[in-house]
PDB file of N, CA and C in Angstrom:
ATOM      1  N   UNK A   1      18.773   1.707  11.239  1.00  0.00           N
ATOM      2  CA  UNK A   1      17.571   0.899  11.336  1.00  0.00           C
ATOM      3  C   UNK A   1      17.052   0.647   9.929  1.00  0.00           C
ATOM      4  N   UNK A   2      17.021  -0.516   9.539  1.00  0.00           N
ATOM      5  CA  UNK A   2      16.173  -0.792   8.390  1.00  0.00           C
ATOM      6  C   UNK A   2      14.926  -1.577   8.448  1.00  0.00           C
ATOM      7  N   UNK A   3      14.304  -1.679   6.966  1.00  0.00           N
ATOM      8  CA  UNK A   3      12.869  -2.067   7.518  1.00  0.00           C
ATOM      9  C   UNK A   3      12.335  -3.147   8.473  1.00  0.00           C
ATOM     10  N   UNK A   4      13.546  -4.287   8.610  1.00  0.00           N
ATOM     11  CA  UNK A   4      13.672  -5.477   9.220  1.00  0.00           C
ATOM     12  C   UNK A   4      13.001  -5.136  10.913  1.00  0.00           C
ATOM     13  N   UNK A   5      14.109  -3.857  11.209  1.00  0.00           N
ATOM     14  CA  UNK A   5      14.017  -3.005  12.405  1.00  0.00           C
ATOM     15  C   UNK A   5      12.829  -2.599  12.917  1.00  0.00           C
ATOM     16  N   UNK A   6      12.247  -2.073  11.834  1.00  0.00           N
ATOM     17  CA  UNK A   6      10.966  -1.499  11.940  1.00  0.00           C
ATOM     18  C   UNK A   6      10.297  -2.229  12.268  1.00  0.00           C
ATOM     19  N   UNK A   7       9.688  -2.944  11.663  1.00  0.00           N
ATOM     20  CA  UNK A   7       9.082  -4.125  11.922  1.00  0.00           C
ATOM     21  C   UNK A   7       9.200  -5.089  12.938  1.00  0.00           C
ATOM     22  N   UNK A   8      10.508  -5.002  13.506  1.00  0.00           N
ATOM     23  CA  UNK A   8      10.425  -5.909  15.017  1.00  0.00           C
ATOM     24  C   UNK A   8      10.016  -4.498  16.051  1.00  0.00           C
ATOM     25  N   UNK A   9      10.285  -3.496  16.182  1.00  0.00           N
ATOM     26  CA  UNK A   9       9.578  -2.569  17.179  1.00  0.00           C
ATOM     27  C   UNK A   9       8.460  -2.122  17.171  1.00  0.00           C
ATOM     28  N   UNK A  10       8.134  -2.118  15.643  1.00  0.00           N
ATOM     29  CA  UNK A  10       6.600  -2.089  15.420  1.00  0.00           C
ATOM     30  C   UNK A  10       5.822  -3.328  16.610  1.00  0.00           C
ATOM     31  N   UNK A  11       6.345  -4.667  16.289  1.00  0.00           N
ATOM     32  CA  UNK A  11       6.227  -5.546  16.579  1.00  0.00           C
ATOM     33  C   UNK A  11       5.761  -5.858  18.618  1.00  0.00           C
ATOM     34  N   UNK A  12       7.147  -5.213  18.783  1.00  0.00           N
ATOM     35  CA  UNK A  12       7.009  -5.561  19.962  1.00  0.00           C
ATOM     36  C   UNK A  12       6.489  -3.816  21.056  1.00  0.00           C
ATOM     37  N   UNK A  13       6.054  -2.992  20.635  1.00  0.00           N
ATOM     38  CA  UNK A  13       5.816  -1.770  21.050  1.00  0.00           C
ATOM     39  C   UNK A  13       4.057  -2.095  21.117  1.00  0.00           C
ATOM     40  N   UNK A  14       3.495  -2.747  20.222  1.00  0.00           N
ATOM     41  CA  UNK A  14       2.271  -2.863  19.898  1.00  0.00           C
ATOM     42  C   UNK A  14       1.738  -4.195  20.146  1.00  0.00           C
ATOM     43  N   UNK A  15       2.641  -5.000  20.482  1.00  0.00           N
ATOM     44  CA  UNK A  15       2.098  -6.315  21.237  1.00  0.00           C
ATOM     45  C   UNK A  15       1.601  -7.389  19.865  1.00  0.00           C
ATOM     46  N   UNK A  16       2.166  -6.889  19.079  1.00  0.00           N
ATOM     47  CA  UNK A  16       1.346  -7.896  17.765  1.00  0.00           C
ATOM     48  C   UNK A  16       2.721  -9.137  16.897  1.00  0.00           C
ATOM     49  N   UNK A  17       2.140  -9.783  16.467  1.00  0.00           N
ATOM     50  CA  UNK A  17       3.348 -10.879  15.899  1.00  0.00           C
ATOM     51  C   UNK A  17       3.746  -9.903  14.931  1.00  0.00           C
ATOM     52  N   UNK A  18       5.290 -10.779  14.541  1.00  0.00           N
ATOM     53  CA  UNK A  18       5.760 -10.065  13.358  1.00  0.00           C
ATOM     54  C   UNK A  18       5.095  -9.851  12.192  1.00  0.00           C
ATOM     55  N   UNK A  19       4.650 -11.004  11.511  1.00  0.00           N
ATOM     56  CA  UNK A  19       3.628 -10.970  10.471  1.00  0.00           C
ATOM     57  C   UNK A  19       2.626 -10.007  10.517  1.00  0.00           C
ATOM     58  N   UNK A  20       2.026  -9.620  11.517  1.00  0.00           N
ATOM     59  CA  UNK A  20       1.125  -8.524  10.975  1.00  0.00           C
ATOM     60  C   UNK A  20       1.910  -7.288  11.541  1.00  0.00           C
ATOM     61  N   UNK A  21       2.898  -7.145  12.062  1.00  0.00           N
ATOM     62  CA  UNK A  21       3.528  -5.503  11.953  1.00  0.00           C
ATOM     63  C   UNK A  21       4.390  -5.176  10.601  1.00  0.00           C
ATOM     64  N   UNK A  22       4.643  -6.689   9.699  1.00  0.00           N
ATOM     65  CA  UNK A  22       5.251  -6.619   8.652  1.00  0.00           C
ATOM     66  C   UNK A  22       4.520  -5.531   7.703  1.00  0.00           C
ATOM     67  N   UNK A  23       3.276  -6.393   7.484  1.00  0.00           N
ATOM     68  CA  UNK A  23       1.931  -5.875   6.814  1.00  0.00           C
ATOM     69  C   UNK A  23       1.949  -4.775   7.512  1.00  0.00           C
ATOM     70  N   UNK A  24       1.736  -3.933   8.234  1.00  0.00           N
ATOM     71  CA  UNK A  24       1.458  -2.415   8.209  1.00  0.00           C
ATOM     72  C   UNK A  24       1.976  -1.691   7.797  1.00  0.00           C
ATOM     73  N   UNK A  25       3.427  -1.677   7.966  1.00  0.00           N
ATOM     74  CA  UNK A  25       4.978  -1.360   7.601  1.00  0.00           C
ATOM     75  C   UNK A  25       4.618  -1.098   6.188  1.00  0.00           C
ATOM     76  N   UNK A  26       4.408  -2.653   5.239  1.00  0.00           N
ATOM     77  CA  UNK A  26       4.187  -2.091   3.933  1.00  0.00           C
ATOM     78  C   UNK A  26       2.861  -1.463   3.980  1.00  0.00           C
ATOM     79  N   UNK A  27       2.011  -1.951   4.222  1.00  0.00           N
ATOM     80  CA  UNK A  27       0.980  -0.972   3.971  1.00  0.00           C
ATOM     81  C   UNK A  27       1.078   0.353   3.898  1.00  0.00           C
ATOM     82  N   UNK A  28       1.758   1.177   4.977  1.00  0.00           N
ATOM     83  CA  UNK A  28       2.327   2.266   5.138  1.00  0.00           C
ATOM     84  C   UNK A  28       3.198   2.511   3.819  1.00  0.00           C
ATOM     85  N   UNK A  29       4.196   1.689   3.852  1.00  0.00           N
ATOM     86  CA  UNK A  29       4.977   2.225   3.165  1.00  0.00           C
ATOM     87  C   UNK A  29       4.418   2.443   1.378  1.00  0.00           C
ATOM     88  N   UNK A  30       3.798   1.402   1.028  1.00  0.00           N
ATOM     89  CA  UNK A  30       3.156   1.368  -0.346  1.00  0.00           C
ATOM     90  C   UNK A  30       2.049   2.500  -0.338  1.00  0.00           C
ATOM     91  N   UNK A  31       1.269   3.184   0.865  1.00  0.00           N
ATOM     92  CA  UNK A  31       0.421   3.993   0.722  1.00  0.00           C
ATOM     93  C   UNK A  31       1.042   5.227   0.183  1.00  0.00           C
ATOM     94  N   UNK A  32       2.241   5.646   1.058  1.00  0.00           N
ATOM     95  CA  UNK A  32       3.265   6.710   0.688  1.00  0.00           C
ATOM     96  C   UNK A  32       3.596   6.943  -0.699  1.00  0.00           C
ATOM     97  N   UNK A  33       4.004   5.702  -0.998  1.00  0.00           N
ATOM     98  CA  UNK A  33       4.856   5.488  -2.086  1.00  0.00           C
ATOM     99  C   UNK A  33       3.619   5.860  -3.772  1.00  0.00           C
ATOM    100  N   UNK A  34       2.300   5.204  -3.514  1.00  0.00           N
ATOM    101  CA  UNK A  34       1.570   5.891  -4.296  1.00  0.00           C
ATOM    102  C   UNK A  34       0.694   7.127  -4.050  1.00  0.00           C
ATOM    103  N   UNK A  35       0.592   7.399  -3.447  1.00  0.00           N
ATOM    104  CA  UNK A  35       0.459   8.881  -3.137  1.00  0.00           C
ATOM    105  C   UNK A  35       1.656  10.204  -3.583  1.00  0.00           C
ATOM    106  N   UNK A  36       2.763   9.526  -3.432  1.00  0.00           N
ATOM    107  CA  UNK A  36       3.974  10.522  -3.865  1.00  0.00           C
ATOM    108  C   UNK A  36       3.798  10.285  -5.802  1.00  0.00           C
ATOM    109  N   UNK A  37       3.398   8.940  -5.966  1.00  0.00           N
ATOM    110  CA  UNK A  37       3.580   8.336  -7.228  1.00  0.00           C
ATOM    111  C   UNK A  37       1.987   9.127  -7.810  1.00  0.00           C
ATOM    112  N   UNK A  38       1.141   9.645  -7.208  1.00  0.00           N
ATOM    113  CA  UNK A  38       0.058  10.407  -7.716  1.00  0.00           C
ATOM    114  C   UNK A  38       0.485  11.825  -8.069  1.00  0.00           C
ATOM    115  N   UNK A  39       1.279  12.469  -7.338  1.00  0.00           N
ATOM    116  CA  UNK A  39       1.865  13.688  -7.183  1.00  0.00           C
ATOM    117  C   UNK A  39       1.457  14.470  -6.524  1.00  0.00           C
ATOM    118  N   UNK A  40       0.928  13.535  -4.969  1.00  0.00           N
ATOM    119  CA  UNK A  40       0.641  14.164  -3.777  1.00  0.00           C
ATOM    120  C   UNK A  40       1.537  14.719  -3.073  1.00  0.00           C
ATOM    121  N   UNK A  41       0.892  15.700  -1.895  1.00  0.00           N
ATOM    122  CA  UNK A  41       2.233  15.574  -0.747  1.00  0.00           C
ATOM    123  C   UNK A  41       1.393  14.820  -0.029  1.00  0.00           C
ATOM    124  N   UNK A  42       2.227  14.325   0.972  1.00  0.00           N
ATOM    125  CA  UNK A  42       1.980  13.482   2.379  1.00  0.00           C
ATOM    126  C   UNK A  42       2.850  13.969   3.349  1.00  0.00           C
ATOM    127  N   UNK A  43       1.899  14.417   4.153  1.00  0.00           N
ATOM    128  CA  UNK A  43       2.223  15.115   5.345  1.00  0.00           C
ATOM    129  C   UNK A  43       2.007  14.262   7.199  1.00  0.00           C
ATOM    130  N   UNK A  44       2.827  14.069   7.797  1.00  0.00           N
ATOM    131  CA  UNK A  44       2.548  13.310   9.128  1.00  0.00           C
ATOM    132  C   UNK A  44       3.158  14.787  10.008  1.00  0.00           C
ATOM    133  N   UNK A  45       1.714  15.014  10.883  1.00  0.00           N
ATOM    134  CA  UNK A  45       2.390  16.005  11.848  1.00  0.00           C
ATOM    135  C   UNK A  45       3.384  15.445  13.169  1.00  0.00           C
ATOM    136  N   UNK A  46       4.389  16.764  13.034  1.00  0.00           N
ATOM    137  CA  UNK A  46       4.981  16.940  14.005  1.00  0.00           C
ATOM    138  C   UNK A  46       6.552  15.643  13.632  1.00  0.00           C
ATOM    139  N   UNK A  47       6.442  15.066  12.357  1.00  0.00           N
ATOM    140  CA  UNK A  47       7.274  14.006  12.046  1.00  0.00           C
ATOM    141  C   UNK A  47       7.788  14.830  10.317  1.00  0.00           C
ATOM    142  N   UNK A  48       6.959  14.994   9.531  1.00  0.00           N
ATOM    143  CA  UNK A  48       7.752  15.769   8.392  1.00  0.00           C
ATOM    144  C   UNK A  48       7.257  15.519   7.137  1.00  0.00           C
ATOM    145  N   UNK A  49       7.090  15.429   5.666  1.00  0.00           N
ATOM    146  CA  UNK A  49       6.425  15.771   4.761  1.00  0.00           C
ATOM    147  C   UNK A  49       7.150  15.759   3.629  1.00  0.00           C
ATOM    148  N   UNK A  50       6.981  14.514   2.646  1.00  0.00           N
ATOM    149  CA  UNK A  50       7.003  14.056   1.686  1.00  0.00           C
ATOM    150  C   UNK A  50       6.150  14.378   0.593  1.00  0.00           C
ATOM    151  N   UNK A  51       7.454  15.118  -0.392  1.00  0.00           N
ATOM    152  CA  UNK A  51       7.006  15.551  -1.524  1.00  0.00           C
ATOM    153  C   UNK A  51       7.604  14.833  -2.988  1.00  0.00           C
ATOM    154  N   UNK A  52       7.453  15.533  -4.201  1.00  0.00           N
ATOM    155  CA  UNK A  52       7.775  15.107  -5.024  1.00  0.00           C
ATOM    156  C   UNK A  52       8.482  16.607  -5.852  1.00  0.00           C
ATOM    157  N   UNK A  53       9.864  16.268  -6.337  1.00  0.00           N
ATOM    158  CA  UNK A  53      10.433  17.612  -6.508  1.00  0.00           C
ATOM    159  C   UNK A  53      10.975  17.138  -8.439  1.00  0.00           C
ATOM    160  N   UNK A  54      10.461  17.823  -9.179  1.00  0.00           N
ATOM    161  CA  UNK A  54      11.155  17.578 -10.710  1.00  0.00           C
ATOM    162  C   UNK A  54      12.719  18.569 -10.951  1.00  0.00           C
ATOM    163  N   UNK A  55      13.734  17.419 -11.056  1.00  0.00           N
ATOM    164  CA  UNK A  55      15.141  17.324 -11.356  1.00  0.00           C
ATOM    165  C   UNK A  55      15.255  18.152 -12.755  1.00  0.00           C
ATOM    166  N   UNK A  56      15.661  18.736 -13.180  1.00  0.00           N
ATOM    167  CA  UNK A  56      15.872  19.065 -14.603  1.00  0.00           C
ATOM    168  C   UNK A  56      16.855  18.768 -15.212  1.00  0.00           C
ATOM    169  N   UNK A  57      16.853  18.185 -16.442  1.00  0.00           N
ATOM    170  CA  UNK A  57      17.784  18.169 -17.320  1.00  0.00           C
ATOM    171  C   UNK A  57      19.153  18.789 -17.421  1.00  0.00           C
ATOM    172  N   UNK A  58      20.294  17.920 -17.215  1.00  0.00           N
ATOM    173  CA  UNK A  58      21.808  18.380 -17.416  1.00  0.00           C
ATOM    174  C   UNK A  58      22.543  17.882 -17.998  1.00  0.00           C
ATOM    175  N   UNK A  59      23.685  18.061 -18.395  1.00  0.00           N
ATOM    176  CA  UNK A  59      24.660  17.793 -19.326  1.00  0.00           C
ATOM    177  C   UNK A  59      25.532  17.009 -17.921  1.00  0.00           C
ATOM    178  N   UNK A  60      26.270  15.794 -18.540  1.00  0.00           N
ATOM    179  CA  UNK A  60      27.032  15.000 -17.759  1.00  0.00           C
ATOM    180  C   UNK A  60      27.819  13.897 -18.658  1.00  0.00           C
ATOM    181  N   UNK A  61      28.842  13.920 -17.845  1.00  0.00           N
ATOM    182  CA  UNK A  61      30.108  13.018 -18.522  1.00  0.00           C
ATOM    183  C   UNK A  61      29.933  11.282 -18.194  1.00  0.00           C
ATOM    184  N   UNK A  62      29.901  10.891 -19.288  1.00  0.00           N
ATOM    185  CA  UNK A  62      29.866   9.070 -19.554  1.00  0.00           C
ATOM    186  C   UNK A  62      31.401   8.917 -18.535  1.00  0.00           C
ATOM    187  N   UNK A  63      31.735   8.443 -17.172  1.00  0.00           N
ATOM    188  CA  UNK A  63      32.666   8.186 -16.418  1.00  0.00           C
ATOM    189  C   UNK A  63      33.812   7.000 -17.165  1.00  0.00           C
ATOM    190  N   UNK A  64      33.196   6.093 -18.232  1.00  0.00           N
ATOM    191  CA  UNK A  64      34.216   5.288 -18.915  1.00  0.00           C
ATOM    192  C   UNK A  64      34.991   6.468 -19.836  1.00  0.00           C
ATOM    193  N   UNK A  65      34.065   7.104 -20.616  1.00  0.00           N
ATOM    194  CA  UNK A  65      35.024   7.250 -21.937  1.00  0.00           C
ATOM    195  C   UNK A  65      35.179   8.774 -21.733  1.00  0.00           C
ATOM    196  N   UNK A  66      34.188   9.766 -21.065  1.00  0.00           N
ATOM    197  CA  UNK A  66      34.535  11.400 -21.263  1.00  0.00           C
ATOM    198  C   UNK A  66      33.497  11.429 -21.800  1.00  0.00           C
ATOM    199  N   UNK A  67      32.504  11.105 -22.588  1.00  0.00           N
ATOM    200  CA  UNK A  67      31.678  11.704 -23.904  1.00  0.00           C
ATOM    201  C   UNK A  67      30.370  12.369 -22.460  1.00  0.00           C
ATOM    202  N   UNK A  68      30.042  13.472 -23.497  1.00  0.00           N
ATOM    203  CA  UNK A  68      29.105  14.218 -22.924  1.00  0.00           C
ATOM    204  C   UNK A  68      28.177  13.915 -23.133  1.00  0.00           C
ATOM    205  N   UNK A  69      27.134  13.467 -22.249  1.00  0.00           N
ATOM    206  CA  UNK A  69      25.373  13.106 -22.388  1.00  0.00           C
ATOM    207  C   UNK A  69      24.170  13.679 -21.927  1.00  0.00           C
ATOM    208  N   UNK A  70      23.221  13.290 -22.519  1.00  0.00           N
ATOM    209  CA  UNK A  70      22.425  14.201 -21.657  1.00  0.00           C
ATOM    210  C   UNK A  70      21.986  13.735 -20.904  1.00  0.00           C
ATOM    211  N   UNK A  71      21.503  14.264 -19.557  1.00  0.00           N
ATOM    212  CA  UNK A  71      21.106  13.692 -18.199  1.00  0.00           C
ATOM    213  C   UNK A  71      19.543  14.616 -18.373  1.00  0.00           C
ATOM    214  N   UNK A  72      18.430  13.217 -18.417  1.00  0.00           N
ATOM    215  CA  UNK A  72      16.590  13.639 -18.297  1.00  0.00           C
ATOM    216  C   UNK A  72      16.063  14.024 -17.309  1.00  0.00           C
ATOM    217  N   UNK A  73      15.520  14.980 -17.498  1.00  0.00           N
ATOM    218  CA  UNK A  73      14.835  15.402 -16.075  1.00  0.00           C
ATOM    219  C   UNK A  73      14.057  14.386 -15.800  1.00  0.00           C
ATOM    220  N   UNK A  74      14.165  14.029 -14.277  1.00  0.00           N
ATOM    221  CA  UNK A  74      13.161  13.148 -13.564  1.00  0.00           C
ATOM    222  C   UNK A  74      12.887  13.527 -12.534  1.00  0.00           C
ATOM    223  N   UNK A  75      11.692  12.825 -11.904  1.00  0.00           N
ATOM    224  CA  UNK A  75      11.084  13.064 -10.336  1.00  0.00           C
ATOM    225  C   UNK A  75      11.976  12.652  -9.701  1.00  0.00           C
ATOM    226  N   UNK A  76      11.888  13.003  -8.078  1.00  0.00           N
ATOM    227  CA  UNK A  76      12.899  12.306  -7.496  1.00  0.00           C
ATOM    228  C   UNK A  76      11.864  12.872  -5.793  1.00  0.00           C
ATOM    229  N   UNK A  77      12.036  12.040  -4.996  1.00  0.00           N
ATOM    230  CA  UNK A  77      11.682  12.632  -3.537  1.00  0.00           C
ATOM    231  C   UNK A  77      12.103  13.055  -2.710  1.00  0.00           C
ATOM    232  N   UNK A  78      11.139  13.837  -1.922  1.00  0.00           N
ATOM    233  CA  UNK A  78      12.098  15.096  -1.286  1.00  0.00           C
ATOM    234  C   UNK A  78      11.267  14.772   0.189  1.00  0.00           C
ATOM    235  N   UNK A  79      12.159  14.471   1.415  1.00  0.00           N
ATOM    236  CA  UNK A  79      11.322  14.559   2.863  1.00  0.00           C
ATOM    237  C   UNK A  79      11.993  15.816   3.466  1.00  0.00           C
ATOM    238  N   UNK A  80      10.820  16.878   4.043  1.00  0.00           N
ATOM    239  CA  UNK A  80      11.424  17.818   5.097  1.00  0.00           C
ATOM    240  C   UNK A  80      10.989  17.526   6.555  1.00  0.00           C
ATOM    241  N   UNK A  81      11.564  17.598   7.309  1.00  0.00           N
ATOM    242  CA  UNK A  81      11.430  17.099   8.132  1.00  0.00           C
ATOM    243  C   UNK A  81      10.779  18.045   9.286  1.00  0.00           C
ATOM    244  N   UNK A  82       9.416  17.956   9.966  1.00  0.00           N
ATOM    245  CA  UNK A  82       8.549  18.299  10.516  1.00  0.00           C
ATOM    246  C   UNK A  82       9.691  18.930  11.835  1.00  0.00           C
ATOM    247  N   UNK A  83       8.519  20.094  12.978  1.00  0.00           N
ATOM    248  CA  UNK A  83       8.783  20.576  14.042  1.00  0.00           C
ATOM    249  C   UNK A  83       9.662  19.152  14.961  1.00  0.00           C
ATOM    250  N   UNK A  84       8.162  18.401  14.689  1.00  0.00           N
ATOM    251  CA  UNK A  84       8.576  17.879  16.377  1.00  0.00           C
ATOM    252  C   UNK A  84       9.996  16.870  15.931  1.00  0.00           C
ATOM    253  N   UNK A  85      10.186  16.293  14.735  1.00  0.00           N
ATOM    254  CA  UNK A  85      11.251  15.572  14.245  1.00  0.00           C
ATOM    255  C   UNK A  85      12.704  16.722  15.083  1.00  0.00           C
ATOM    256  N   UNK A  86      12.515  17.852  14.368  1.00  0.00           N
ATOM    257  CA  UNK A  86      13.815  18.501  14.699  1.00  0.00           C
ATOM    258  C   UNK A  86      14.349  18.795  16.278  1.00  0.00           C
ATOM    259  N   UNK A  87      13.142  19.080  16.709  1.00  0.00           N
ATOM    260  CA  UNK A  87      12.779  19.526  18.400  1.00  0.00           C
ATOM    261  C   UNK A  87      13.770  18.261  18.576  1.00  0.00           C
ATOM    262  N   UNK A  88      13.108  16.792  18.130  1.00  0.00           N
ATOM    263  CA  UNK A  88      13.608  15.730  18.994  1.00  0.00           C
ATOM    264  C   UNK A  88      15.146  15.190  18.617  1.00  0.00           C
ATOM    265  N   UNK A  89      15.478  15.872  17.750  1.00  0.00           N
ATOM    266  CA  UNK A  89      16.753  15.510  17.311  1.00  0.00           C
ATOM    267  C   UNK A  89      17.827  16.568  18.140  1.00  0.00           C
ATOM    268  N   UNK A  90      17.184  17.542  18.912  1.00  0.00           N
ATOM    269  CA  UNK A  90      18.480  18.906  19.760  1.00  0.00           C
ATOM    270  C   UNK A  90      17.728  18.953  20.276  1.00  0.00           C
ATOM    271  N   UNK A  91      17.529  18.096  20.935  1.00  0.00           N
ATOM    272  CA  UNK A  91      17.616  17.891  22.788  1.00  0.00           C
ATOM    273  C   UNK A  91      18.810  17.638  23.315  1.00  0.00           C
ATOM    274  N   UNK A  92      19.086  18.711  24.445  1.00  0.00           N
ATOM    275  CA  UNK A  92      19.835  18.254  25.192  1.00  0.00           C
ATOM    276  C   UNK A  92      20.956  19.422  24.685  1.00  0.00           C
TER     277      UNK A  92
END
């Protein structure tokens, strides 16, 4: 499912045109996205919890030539995935 997806079940679950389930979708999604970009967590119960985890610095090989570089620590995001997510994934 991609966001396209989303947005048509958003769509038709909630009785609203595409255009405005588009807009929530991002809304949602841009709220997340700066909130993680603040160096919040964001938490949705019973679905799972988006964090922000710092990568550290490593040594890594340039794949053309061999030469060794250094690789910068950066942020990167991390989702764990809530009770009821897992519950609903082993059923059955």
């Amino acid at each position: 499912m991609n966001k396209a997806d989303l947005t048509e079940q958003l769509s038709i679950k909630a009785s609203i045109p595409k255009i405005r389930a588009a807009n929530y979708v991002n809304i949602v999604m841009d709220t997340i996205q700066a909130a993680l970009t603040a160096n919040e967590k964001v938490t949705i119960s019973d679905f799972g919890t988006f964090t922000v985890s710092q990568r550290r610095q490593f040594k890594g090989h340039n794949p053309k030539n061999g030469a060794v570089i250094q690789v910068p620590s950066r942020r990167i995001p991390v989702f764990r995935a809530g009770k009821g997510l897992k519950e609903a994934l082993n059923v059955g």
